[in-house]
Protein backbone atom coordinates (compact mmCIF):
# COMPACT_ATOMS: atom_id res chain seq x y z
CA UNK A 1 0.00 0.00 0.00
CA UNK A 2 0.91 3.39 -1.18
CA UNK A 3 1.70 6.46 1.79
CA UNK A 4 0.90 9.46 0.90
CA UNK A 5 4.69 10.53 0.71
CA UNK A 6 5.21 7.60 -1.43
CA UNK A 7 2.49 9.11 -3.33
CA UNK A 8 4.20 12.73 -3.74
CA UNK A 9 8.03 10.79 -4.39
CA UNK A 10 6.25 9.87 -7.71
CA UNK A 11 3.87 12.92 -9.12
CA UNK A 12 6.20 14.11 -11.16
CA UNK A 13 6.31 10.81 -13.15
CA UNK A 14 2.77 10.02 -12.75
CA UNK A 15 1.78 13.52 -13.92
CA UNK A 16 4.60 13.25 -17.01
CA UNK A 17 3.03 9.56 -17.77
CA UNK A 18 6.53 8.28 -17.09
CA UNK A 19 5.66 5.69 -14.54
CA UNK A 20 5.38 1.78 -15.48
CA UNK A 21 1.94 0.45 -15.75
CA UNK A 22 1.88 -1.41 -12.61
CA UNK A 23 3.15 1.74 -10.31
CA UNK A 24 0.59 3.64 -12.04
CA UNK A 25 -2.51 1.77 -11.45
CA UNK A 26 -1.20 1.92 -7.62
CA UNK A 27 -0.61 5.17 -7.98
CA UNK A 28 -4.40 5.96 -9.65
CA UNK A 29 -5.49 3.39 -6.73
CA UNK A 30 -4.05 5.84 -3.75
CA UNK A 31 -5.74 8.81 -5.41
CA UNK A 32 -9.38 7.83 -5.52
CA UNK A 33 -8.97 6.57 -1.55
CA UNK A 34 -6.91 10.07 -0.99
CA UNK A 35 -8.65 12.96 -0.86
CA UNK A 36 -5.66 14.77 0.01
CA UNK A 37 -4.07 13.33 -3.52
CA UNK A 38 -5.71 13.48 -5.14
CA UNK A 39 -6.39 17.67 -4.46
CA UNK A 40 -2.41 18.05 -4.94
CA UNK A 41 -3.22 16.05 -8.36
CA UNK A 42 -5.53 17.90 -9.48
CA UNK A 43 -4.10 21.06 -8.63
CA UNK A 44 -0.68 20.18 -9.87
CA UNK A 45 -2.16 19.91 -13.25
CA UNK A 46 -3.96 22.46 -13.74
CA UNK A 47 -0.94 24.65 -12.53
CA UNK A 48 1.02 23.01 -15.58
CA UNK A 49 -1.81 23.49 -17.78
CA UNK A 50 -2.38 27.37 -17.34
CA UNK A 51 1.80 27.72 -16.84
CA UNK A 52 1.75 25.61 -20.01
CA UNK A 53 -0.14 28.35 -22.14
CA UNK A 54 1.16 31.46 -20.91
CA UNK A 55 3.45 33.69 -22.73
CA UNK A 56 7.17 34.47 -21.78
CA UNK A 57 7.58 37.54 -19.70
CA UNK A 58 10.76 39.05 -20.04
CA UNK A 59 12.20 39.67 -16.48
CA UNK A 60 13.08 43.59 -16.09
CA UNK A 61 16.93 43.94 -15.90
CA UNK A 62 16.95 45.34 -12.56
CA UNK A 63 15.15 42.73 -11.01
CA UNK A 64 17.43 39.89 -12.94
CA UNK A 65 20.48 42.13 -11.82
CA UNK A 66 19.34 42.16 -8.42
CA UNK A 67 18.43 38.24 -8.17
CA UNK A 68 21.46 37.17 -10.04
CA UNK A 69 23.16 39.55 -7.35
CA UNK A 70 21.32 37.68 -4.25
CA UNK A 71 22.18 34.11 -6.28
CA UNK A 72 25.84 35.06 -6.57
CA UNK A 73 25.65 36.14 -2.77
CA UNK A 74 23.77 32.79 -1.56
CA UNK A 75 26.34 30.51 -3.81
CA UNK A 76 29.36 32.22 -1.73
CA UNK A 77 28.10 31.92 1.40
CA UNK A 78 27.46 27.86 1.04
CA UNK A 79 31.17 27.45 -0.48
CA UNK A 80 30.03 27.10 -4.23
């Protein structure tokens, strides 16, 4: 039997249709007993599906210069 963090290990796959057929159907199984599951499912998707069919934004250069900035700053700090 499937946990739920078992369950959320494998999303990505299920959700990408890259699991075998037999982790699948357990995976299917665990979501019609989990309401929980199968709400992250089904919210996962759709996410994917809107993200999906949006346009690229173009990030203003500030705001990259200042994240790439706070990146370079985080990296350093760890030893990277």
């Amino acid at each position: 039997m499937l946990t739920c963090k078992d369950f959320l290990k494998e999303l990505s796959d299920y959700l990408d249709e890259a699991t075998d057929r037999e982790l699948r159907a357990k995976l299917e199984q665990h979501i019609t007993e989990c309401p929980n599951c199968w709400v992250i499912t089904d919210t996962t998707r759709k996410t994917i599906k809107i993200y999906k069919g949006m346009e690229p934004y173009p990030i203003p250069s500030d705001v990259e210069s200042r994240l790439m900035r706070a990146l370079e700053k985080k990296m350093a700090a760890k030893g990277h």
